[in-house]
Protein backbone atom coordinates (compact mmCIF):
# COMPACT_ATOMS: atom_id res chain seq x y z
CA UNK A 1 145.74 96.88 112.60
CA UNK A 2 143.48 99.02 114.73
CA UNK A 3 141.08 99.78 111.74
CA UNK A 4 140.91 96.05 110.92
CA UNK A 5 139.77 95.41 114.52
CA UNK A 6 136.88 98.06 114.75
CA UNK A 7 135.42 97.20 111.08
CA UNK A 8 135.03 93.57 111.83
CA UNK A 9 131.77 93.38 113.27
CA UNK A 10 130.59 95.87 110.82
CA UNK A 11 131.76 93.41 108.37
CA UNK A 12 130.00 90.59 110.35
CA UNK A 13 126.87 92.51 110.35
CA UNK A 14 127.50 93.34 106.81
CA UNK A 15 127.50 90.01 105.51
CA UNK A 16 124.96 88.61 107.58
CA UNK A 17 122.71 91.30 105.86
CA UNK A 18 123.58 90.06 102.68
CA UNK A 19 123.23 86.67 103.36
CA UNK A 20 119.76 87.44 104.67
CA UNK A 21 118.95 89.40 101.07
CA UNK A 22 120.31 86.43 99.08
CA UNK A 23 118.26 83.57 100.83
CA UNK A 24 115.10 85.95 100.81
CA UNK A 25 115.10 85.97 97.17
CA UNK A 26 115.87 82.43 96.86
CA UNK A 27 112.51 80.95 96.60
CA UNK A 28 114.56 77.57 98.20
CA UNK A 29 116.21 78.97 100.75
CA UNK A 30 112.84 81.05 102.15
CA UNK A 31 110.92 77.40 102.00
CA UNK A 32 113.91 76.19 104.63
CA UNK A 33 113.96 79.35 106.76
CA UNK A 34 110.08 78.64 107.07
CA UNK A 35 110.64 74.63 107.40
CA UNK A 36 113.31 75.49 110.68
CA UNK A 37 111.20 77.95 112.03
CA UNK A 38 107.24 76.22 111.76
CA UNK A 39 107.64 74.96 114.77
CA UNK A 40 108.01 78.55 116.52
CA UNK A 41 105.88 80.06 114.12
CA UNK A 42 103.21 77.16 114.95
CA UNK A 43 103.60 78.13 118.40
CA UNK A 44 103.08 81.52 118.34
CA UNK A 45 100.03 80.95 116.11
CA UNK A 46 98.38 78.97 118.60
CA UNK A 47 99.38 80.32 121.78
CA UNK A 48 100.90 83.88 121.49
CA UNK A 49 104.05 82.56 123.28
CA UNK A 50 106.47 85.30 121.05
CA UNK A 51 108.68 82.52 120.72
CA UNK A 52 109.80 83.87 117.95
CA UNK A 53 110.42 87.26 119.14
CA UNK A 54 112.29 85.72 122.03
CA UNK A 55 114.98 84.08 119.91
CA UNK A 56 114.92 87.47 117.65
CA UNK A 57 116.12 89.74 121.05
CA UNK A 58 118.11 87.15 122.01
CA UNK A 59 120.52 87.03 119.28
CA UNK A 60 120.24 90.83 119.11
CA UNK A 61 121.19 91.32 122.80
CA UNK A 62 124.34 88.67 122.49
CA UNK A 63 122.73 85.95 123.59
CA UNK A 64 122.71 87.78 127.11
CA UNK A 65 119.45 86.70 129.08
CA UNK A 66 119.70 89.85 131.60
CA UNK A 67 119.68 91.64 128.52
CA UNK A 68 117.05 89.46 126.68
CA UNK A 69 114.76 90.54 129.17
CA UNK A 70 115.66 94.30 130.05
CA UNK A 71 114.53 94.69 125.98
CA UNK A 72 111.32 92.23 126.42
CA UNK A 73 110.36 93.75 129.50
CA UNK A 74 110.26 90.23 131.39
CA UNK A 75 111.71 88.47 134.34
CA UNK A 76 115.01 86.52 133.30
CA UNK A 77 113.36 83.51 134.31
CA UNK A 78 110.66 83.68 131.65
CA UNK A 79 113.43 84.40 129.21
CA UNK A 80 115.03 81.46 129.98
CA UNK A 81 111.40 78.97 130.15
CA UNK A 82 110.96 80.59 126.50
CA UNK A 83 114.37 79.69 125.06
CA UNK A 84 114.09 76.23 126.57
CA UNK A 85 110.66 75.81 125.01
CA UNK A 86 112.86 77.10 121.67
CA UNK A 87 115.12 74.30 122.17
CA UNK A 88 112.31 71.57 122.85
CA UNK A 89 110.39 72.53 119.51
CA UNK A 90 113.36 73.31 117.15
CA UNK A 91 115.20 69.97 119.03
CA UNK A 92 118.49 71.79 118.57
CA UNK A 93 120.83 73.90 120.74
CA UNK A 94 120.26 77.57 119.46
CA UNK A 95 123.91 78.78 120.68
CA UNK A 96 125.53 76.39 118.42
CA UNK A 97 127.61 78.23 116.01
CA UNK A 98 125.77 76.55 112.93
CA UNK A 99 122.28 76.52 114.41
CA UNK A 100 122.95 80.59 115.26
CA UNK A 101 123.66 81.03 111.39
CA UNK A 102 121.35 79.20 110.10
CA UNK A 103 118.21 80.77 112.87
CA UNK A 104 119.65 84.38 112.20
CA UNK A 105 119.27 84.19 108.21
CA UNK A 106 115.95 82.53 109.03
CA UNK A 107 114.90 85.41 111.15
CA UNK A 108 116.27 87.85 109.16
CA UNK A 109 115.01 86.73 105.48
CA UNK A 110 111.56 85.85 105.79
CA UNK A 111 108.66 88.46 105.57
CA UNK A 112 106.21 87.33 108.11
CA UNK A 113 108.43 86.97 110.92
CA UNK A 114 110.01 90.83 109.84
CA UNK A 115 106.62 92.22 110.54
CA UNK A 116 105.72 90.30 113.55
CA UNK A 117 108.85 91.18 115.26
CA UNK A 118 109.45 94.34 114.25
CA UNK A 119 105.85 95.15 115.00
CA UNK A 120 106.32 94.11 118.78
């Protein structure tokens, strides 16, 4: 019972991975991951807000803002004006179960938000 315990969020991770490989090479799927995350990527284009970025650490950090912002290097309280400005533009609540799927396969599976982030 144990072992079942400490392999689940390996597992998690696991298949999140894979679901992130599978919609990357689905020429569909990439054309909604970029549809649900324009406006972000708009965003960033115009005004360097690392909107996306933002959402990326978040997720990674647990959805923690303290945490959010230890990794970004910013004040909690820009964390939080950034993920509310995520919320205005996508017009959903990103810690939703569904929405955190669907915005972690996104970030995960396309290219150009890989490099940006990853390049940060």
């Amino acid at each position: 019972m144990a072992t079942t315990r400490i392999l689940r969020p390996q597992t998690a991770e696991a298949l999140l991975e894979r679901a992130c490989v599978l919609a990357g090479a689905d020429p569909a799927s990439v054309e909604l991951s970029r549809l649900l995350l324009a406006p972000l990527l708009r965003e960033d284009g115009e005004r360097q807000s690392d909107l996306v970025a933002t959402l990326r650490a978040y997720y990674e950090c647990g959805m923690r803002v303290d945490r959010t912002a230890d990794k970004l290097f910013l004040h909690r309280n820009s964390v939080r004006y950034r993920l509310d400005r995520v919320r205005a533009l996508l017009r959903m609540d990103v810690d939703e179960p569904a929405a955190i799927a669907a915005l972690s396969i996104a970030l995960r599976s396309l290219p150009e938000v890989q490099e940006k982030t990853h390049a940060s």
